[in-house]
PDB file of N, CA and C in Angstrom:
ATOM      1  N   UNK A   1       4.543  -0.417 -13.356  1.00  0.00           N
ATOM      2  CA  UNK A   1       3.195  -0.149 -13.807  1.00  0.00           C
ATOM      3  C   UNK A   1       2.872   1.314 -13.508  1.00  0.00           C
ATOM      4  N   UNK A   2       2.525   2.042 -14.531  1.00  0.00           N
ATOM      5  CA  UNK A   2       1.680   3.403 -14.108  1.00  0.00           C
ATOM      6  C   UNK A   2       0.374   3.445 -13.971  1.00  0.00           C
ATOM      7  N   UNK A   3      -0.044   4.570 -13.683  1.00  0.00           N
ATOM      8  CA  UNK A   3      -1.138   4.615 -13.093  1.00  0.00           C
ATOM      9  C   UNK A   3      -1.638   4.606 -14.463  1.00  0.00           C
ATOM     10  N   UNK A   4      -2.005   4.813 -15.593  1.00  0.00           N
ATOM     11  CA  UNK A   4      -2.524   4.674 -16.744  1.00  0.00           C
ATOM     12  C   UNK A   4      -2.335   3.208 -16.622  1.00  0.00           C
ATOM     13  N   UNK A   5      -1.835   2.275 -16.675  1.00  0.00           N
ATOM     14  CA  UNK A   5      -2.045   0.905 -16.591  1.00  0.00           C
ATOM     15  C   UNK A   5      -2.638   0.308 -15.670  1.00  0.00           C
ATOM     16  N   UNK A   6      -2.597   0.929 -14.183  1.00  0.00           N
ATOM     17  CA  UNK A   6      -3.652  -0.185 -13.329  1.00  0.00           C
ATOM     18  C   UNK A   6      -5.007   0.849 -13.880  1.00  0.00           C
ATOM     19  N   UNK A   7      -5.593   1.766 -14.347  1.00  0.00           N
ATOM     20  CA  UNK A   7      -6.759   2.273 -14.824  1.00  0.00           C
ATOM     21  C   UNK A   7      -6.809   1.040 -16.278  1.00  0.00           C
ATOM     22  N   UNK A   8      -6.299   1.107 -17.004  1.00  0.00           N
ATOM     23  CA  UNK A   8      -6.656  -0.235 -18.208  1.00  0.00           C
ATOM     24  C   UNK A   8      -6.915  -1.441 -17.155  1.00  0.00           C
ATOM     25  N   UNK A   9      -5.853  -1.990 -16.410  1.00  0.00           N
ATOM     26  CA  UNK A   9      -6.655  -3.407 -15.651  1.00  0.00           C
ATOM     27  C   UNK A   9      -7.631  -3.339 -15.057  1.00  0.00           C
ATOM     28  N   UNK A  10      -7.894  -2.185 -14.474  1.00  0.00           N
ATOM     29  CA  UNK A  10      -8.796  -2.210 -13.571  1.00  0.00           C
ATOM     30  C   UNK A  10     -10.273  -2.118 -14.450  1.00  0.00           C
ATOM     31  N   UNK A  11     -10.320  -1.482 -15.595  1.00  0.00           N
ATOM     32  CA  UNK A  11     -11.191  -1.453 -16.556  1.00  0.00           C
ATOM     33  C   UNK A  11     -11.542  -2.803 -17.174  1.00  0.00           C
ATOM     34  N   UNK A  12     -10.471  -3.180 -17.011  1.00  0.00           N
ATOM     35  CA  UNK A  12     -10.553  -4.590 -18.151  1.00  0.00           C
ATOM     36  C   UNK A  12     -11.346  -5.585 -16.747  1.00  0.00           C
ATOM     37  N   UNK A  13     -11.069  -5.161 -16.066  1.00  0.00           N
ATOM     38  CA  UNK A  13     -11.493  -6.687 -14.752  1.00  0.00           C
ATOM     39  C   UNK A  13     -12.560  -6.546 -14.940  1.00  0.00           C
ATOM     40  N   UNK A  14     -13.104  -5.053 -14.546  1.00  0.00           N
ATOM     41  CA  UNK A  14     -14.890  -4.909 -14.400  1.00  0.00           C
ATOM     42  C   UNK A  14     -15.291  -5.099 -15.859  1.00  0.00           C
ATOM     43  N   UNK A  15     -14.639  -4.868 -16.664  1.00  0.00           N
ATOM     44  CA  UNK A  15     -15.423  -5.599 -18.191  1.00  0.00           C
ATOM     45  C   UNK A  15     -15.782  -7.053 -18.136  1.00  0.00           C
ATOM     46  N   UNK A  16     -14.917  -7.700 -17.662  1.00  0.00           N
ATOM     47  CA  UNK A  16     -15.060  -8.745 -17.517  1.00  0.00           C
ATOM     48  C   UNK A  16     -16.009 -10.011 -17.123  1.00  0.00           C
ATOM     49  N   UNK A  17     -16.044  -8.710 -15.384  1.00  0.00           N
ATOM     50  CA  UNK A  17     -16.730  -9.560 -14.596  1.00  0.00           C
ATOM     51  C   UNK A  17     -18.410  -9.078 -14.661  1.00  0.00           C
ATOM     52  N   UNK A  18     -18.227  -7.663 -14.751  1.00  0.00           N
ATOM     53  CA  UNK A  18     -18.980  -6.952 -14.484  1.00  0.00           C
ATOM     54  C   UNK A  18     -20.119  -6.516 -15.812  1.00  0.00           C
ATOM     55  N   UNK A  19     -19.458  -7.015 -17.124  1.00  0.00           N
ATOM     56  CA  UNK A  19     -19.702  -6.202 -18.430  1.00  0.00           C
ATOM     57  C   UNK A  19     -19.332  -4.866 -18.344  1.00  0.00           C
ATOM     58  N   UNK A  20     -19.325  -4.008 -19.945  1.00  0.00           N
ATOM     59  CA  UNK A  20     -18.828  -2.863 -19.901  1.00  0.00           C
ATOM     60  C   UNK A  20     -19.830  -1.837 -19.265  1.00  0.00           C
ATOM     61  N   UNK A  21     -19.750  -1.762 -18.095  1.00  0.00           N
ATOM     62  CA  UNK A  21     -21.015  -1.025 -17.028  1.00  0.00           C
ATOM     63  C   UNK A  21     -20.528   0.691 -16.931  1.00  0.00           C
ATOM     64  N   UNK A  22     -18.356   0.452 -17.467  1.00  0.00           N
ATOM     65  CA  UNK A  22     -17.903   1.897 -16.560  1.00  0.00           C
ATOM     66  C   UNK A  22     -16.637   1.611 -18.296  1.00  0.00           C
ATOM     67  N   UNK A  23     -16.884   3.417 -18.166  1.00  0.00           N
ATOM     68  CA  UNK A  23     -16.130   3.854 -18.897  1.00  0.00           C
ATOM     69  C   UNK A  23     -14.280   3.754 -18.192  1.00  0.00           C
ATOM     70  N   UNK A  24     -13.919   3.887 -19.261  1.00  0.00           N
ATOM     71  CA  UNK A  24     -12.229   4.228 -18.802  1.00  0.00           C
ATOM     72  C   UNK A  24     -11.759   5.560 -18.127  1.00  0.00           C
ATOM     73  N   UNK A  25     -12.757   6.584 -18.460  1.00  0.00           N
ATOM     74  CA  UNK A  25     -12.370   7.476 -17.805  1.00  0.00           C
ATOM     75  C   UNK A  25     -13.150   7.811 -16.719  1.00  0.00           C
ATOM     76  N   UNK A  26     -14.277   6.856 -15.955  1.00  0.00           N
ATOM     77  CA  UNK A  26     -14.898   6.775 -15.012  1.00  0.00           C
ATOM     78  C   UNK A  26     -13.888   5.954 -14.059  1.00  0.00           C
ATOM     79  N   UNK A  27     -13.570   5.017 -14.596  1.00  0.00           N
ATOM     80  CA  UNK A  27     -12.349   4.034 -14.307  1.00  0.00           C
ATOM     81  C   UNK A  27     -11.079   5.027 -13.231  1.00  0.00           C
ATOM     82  N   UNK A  28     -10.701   5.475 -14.478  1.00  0.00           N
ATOM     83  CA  UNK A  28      -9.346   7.105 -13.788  1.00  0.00           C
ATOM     84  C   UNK A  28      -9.840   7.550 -12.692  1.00  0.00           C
ATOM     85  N   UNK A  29     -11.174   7.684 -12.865  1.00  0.00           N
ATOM     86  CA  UNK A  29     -11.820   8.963 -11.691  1.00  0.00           C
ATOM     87  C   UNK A  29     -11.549   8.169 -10.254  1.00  0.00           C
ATOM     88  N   UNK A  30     -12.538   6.581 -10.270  1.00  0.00           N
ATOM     89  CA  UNK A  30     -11.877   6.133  -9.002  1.00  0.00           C
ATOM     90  C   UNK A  30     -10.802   5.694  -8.585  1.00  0.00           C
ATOM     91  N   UNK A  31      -9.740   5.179  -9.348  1.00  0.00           N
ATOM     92  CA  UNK A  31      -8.435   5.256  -9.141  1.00  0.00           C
ATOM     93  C   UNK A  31      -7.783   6.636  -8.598  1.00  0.00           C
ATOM     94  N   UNK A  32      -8.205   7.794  -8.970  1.00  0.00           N
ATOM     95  CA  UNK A  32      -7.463   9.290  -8.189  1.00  0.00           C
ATOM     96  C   UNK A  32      -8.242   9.478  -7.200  1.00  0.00           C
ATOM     97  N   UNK A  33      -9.745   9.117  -7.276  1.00  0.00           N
ATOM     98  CA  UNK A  33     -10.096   9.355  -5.799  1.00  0.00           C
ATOM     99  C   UNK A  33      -9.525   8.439  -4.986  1.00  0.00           C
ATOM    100  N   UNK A  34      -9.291   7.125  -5.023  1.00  0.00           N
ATOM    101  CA  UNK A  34      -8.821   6.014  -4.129  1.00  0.00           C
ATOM    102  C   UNK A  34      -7.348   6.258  -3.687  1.00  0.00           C
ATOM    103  N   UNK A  35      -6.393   7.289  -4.517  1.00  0.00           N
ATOM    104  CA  UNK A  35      -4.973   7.229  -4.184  1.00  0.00           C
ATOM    105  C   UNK A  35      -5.073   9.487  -3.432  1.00  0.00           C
ATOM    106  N   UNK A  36      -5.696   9.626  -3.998  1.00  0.00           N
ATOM    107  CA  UNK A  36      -5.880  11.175  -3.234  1.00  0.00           C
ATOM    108  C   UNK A  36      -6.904  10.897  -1.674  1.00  0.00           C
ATOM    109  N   UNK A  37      -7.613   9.894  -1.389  1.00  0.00           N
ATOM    110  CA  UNK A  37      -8.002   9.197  -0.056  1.00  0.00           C
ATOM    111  C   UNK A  37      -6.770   8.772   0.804  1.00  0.00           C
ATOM    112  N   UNK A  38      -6.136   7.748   0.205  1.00  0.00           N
ATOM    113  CA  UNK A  38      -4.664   7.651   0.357  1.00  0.00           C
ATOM    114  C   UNK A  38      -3.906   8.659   1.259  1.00  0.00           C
ATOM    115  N   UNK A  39      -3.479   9.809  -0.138  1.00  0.00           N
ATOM    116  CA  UNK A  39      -3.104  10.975   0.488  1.00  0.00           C
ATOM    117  C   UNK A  39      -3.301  11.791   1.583  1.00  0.00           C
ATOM    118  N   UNK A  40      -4.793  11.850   1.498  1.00  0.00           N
ATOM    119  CA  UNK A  40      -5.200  13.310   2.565  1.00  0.00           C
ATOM    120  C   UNK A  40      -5.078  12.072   3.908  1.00  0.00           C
ATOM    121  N   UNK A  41      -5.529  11.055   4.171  1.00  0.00           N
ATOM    122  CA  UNK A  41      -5.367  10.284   5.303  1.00  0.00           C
ATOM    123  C   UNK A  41      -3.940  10.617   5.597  1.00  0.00           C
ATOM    124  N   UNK A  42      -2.864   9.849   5.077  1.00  0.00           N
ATOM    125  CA  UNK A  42      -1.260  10.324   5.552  1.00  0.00           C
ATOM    126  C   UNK A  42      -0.951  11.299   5.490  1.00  0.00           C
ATOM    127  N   UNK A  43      -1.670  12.541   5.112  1.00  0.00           N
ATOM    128  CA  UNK A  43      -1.468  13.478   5.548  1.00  0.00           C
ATOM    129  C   UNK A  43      -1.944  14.298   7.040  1.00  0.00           C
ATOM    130  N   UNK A  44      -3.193  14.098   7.096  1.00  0.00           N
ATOM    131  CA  UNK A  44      -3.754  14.008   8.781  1.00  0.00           C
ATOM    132  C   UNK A  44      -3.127  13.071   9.794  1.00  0.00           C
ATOM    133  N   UNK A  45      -2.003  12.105   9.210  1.00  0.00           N
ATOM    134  CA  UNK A  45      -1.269  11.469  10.315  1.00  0.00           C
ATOM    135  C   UNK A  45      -2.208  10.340  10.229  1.00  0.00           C
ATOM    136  N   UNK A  46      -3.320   9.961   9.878  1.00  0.00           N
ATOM    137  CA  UNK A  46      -3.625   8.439   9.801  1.00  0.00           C
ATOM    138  C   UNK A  46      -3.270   7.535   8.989  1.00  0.00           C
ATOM    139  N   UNK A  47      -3.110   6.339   9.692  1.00  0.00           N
ATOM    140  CA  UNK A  47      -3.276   4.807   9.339  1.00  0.00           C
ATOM    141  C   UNK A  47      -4.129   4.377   8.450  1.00  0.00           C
ATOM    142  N   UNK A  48      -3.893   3.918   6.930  1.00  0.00           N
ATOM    143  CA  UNK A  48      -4.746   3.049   6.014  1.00  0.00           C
ATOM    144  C   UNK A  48      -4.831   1.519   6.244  1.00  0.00           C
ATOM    145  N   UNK A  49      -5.543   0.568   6.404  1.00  0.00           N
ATOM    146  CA  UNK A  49      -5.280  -0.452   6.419  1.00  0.00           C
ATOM    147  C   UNK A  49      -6.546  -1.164   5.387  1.00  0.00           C
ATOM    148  N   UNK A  50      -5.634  -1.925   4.105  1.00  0.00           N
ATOM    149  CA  UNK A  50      -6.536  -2.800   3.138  1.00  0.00           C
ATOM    150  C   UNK A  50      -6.258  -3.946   3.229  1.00  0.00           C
ATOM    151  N   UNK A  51      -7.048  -4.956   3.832  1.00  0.00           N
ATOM    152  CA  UNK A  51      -6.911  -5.665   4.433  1.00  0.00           C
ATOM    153  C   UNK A  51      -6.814  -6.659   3.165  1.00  0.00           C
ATOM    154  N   UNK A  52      -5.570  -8.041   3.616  1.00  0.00           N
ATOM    155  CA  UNK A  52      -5.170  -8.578   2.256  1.00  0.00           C
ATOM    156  C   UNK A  52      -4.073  -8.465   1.085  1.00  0.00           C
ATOM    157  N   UNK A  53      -3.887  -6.801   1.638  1.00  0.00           N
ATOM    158  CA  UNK A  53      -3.430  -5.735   1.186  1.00  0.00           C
ATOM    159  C   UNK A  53      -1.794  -5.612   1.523  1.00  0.00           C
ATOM    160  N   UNK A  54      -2.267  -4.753   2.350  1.00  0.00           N
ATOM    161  CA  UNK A  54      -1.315  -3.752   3.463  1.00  0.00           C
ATOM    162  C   UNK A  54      -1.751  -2.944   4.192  1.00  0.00           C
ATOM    163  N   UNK A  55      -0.762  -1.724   5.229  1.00  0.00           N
ATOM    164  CA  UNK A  55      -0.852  -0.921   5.359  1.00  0.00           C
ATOM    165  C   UNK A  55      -0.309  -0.072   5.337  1.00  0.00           C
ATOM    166  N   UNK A  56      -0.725   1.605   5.308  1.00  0.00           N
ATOM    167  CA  UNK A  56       0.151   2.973   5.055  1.00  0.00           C
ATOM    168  C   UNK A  56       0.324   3.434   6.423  1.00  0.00           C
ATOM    169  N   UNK A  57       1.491   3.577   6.462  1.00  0.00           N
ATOM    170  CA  UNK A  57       1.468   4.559   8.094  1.00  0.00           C
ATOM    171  C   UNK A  57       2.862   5.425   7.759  1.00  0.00           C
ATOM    172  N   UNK A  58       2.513   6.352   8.940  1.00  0.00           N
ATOM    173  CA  UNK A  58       3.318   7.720   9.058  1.00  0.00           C
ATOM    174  C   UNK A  58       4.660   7.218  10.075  1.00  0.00           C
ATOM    175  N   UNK A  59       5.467   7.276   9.951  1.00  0.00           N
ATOM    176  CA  UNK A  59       6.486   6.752  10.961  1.00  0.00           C
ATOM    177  C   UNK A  59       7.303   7.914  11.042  1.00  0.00           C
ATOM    178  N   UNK A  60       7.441   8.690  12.009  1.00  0.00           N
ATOM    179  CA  UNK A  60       8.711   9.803  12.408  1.00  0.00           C
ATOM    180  C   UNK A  60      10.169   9.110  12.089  1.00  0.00           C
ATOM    181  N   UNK A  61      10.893   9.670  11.571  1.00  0.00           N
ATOM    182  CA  UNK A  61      12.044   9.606  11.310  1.00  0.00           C
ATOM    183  C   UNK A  61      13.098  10.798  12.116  1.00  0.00           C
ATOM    184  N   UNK A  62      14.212  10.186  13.180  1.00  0.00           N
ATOM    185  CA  UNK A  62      14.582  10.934  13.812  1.00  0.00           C
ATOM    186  C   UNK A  62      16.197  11.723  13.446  1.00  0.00           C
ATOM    187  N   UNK A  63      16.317  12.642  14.074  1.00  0.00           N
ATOM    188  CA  UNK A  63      17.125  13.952  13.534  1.00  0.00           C
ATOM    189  C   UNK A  63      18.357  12.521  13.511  1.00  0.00           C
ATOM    190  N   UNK A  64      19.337  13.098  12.410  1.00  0.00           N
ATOM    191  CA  UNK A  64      20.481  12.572  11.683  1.00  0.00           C
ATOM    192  C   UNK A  64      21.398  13.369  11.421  1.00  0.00           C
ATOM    193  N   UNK A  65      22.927  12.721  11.101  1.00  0.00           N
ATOM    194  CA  UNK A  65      23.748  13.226  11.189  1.00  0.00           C
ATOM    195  C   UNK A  65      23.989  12.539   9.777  1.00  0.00           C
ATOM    196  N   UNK A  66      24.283  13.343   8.571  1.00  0.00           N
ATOM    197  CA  UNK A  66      24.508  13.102   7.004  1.00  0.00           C
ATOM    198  C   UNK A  66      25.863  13.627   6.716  1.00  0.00           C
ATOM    199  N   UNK A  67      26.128  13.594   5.572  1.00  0.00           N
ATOM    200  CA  UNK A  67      27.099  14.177   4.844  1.00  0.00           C
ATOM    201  C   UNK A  67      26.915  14.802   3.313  1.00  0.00           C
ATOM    202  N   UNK A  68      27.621  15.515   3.346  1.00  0.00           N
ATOM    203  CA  UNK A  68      27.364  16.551   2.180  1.00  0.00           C
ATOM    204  C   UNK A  68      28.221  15.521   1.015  1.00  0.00           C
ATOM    205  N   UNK A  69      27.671  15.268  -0.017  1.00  0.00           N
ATOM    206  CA  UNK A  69      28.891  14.333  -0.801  1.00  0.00           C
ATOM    207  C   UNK A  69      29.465  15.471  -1.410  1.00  0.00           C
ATOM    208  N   UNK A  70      29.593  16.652  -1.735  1.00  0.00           N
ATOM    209  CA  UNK A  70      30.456  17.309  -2.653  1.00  0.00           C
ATOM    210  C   UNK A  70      31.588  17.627  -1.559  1.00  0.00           C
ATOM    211  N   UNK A  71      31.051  17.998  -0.479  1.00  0.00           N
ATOM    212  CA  UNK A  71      32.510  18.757   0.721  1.00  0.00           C
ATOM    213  C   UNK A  71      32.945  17.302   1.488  1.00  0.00           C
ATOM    214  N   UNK A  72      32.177  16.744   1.992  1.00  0.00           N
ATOM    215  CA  UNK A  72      32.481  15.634   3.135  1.00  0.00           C
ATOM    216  C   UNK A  72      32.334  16.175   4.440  1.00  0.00           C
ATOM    217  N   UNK A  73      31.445  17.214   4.504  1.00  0.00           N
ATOM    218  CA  UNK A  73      31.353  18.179   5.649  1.00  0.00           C
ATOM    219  C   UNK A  73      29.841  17.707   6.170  1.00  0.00           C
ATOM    220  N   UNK A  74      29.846  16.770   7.502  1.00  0.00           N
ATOM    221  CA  UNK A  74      28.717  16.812   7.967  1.00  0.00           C
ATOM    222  C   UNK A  74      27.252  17.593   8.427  1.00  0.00           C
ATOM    223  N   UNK A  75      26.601  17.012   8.260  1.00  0.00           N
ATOM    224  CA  UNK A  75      25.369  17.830   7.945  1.00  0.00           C
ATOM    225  C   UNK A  75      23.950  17.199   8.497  1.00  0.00           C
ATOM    226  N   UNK A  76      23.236  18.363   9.487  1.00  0.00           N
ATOM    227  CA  UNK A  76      22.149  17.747  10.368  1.00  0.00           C
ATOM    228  C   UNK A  76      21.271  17.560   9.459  1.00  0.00           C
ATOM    229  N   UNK A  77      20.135  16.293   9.696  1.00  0.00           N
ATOM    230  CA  UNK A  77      19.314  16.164   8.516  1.00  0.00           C
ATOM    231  C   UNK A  77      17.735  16.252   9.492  1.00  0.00           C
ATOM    232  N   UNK A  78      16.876  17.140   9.784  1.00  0.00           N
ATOM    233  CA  UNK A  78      16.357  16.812  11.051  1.00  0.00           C
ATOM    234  C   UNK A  78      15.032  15.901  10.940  1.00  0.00           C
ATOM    235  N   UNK A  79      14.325  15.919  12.127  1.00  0.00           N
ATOM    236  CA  UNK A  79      13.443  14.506  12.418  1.00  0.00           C
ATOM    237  C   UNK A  79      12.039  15.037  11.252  1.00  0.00           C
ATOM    238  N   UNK A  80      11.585  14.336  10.848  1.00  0.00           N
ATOM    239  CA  UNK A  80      10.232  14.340  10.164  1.00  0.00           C
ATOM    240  C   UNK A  80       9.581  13.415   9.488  1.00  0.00           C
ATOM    241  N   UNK A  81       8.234  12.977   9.530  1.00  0.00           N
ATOM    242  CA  UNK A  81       7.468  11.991   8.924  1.00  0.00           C
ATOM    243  C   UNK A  81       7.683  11.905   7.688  1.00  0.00           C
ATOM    244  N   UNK A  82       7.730  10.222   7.151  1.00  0.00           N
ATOM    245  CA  UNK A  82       7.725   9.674   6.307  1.00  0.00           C
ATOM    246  C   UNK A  82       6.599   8.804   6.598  1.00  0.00           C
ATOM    247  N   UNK A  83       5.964   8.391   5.016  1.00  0.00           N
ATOM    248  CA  UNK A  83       4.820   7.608   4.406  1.00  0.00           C
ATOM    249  C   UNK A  83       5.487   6.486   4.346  1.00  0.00           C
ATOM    250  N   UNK A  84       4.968   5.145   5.020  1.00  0.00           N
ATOM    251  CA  UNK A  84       5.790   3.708   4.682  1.00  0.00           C
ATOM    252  C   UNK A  84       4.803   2.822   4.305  1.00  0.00           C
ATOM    253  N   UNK A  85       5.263   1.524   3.646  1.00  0.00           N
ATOM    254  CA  UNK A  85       3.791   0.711   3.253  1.00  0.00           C
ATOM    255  C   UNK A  85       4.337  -0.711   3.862  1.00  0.00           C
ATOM    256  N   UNK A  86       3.408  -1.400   4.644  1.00  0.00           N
ATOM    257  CA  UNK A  86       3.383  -2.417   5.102  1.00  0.00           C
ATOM    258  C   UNK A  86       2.806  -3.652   4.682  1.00  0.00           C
ATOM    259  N   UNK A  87       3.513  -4.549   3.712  1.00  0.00           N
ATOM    260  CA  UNK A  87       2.205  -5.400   3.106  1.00  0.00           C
ATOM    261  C   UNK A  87       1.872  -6.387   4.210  1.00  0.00           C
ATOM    262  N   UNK A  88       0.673  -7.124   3.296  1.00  0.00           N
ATOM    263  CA  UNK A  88       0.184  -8.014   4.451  1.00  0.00           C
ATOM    264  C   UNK A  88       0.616  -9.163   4.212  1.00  0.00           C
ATOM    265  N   UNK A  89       0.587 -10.359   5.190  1.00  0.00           N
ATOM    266  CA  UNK A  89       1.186 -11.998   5.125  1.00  0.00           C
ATOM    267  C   UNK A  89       0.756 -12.286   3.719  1.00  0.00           C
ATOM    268  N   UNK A  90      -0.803 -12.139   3.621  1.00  0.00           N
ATOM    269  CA  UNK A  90      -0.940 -12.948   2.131  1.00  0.00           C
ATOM    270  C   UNK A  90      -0.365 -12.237   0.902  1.00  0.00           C
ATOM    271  N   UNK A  91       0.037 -10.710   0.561  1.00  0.00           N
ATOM    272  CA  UNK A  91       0.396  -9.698   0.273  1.00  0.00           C
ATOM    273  C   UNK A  91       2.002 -10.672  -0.539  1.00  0.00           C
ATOM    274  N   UNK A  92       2.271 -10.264   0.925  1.00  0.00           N
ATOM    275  CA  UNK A  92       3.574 -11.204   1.079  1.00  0.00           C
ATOM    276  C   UNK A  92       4.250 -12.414   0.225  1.00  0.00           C
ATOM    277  N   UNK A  93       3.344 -13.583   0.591  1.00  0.00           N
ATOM    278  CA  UNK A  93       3.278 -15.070   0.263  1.00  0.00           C
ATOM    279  C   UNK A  93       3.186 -15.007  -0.948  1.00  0.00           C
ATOM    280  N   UNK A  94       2.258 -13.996  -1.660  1.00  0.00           N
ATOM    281  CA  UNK A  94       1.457 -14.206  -3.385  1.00  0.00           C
ATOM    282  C   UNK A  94       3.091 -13.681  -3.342  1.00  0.00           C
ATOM    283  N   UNK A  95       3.905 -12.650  -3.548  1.00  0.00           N
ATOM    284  CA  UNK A  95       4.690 -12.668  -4.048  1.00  0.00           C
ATOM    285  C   UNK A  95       5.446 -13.487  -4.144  1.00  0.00           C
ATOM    286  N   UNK A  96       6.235 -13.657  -3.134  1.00  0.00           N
ATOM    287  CA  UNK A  96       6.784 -14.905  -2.618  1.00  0.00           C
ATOM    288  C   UNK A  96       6.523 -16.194  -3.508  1.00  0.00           C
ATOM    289  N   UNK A  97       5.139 -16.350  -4.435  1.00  0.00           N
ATOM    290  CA  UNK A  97       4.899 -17.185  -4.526  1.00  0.00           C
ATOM    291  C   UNK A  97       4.258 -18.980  -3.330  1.00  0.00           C
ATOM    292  N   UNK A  98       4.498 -18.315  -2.086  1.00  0.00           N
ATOM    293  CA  UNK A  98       3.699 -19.459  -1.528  1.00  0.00           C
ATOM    294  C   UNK A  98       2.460 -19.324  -1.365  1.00  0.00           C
ATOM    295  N   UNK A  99       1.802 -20.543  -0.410  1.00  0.00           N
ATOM    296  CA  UNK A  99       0.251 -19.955  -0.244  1.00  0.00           C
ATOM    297  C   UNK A  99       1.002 -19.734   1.519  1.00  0.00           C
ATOM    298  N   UNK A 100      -0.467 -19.052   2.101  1.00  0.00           N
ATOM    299  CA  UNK A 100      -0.745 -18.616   3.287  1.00  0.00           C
ATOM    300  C   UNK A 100      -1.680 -19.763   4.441  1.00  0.00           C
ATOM    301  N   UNK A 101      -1.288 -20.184   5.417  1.00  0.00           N
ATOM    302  CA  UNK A 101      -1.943 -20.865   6.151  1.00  0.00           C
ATOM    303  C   UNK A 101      -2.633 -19.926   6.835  1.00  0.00           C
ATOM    304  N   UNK A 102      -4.346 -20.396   6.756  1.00  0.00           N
ATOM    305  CA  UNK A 102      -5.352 -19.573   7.574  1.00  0.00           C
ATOM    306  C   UNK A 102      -4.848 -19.564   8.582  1.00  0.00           C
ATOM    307  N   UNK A 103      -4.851 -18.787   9.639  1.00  0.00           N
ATOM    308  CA  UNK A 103      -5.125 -18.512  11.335  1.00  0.00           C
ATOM    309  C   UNK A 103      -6.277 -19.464  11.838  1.00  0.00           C
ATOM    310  N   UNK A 104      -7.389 -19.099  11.043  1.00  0.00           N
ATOM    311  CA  UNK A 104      -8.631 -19.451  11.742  1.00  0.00           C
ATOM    312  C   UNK A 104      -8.539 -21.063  11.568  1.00  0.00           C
ATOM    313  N   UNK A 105      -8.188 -21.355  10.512  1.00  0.00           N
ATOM    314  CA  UNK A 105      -8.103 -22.953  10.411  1.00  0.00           C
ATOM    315  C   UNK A 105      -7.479 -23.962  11.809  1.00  0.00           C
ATOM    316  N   UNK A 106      -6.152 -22.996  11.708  1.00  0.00           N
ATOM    317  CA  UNK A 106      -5.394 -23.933  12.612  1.00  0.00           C
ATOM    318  C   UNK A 106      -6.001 -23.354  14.307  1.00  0.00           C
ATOM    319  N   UNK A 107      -6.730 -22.067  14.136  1.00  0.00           N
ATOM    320  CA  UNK A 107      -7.514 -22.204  15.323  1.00  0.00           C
ATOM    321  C   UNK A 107      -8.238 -22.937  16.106  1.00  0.00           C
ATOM    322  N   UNK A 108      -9.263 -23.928  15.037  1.00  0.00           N
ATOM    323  CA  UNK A 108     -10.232 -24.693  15.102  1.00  0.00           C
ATOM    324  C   UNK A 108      -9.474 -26.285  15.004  1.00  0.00           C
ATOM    325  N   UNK A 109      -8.393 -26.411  14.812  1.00  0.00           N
ATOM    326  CA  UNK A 109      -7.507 -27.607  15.255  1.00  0.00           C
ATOM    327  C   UNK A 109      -7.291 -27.805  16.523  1.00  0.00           C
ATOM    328  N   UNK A 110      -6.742 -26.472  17.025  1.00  0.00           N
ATOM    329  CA  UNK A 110      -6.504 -26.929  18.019  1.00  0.00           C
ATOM    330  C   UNK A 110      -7.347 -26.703  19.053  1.00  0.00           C
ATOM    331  N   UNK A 111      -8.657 -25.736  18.880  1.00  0.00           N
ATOM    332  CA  UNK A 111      -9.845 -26.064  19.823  1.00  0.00           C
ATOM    333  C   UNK A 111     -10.396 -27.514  20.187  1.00  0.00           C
ATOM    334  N   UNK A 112     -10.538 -28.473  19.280  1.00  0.00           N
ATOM    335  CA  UNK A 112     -11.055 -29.522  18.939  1.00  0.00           C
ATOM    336  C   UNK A 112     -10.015 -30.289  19.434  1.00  0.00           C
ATOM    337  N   UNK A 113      -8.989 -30.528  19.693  1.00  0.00           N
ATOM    338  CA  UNK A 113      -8.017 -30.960  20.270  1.00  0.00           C
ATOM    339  C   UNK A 113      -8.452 -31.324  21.867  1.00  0.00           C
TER     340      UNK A 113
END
């Protein structure tokens, strides 16, 4: 999916639910603000968390020892942050196709217990 396509779904949902309240290219606008938010956060080194979702975090990646594929002559690769995405259980499951057992449910089981 490109980003020109979650801007059509995302248009089409709020048509939907919402009536046609927002243009398509009002649509774009919060989709680049929502993924340039994204950005400048992992870039200051913070943590996103959308809950349901996932999360974005910065994880250091430490100095390495590579290889050059044209020579076969090893080669230091050194330590530096990478952007990783963490989905969440339900995130997860929808793919997966299962459902998700609440927490809170089976909390209240076994309080009552």
């Amino acid at each position: 999916m490109t980003k020109a396509d979650l801007v059509e779904r995302v248009t089409a949902q709020i048509s939907r639910t919402a009536g046609p309240m927002i243009s398509k290219k009002d649509c774009a606008r919060v989709v680049d603000s929502f993924l340039d938010a994204i950005k400048e956060a992992l870039q200051e080194q913070k943590n996103i968390e959308v809950r349901g979702f996932g999360t974005f975090k910065i994880r250091q990646r430490k100095t390495r020892m590579a290889r050059n594929p044209r020579t076969g002559s090893p080669v230091e690769v050194s330590a530096r942050p990478v952007p990783v995405f963490k989905p969440s259980k339900e995130l997860r499951a929808m793919v997966a196709g299962m459902e998700v057992e609440d927490d809170e449910q089976e909390d209240e089981e076994y309080s009552e217990a």
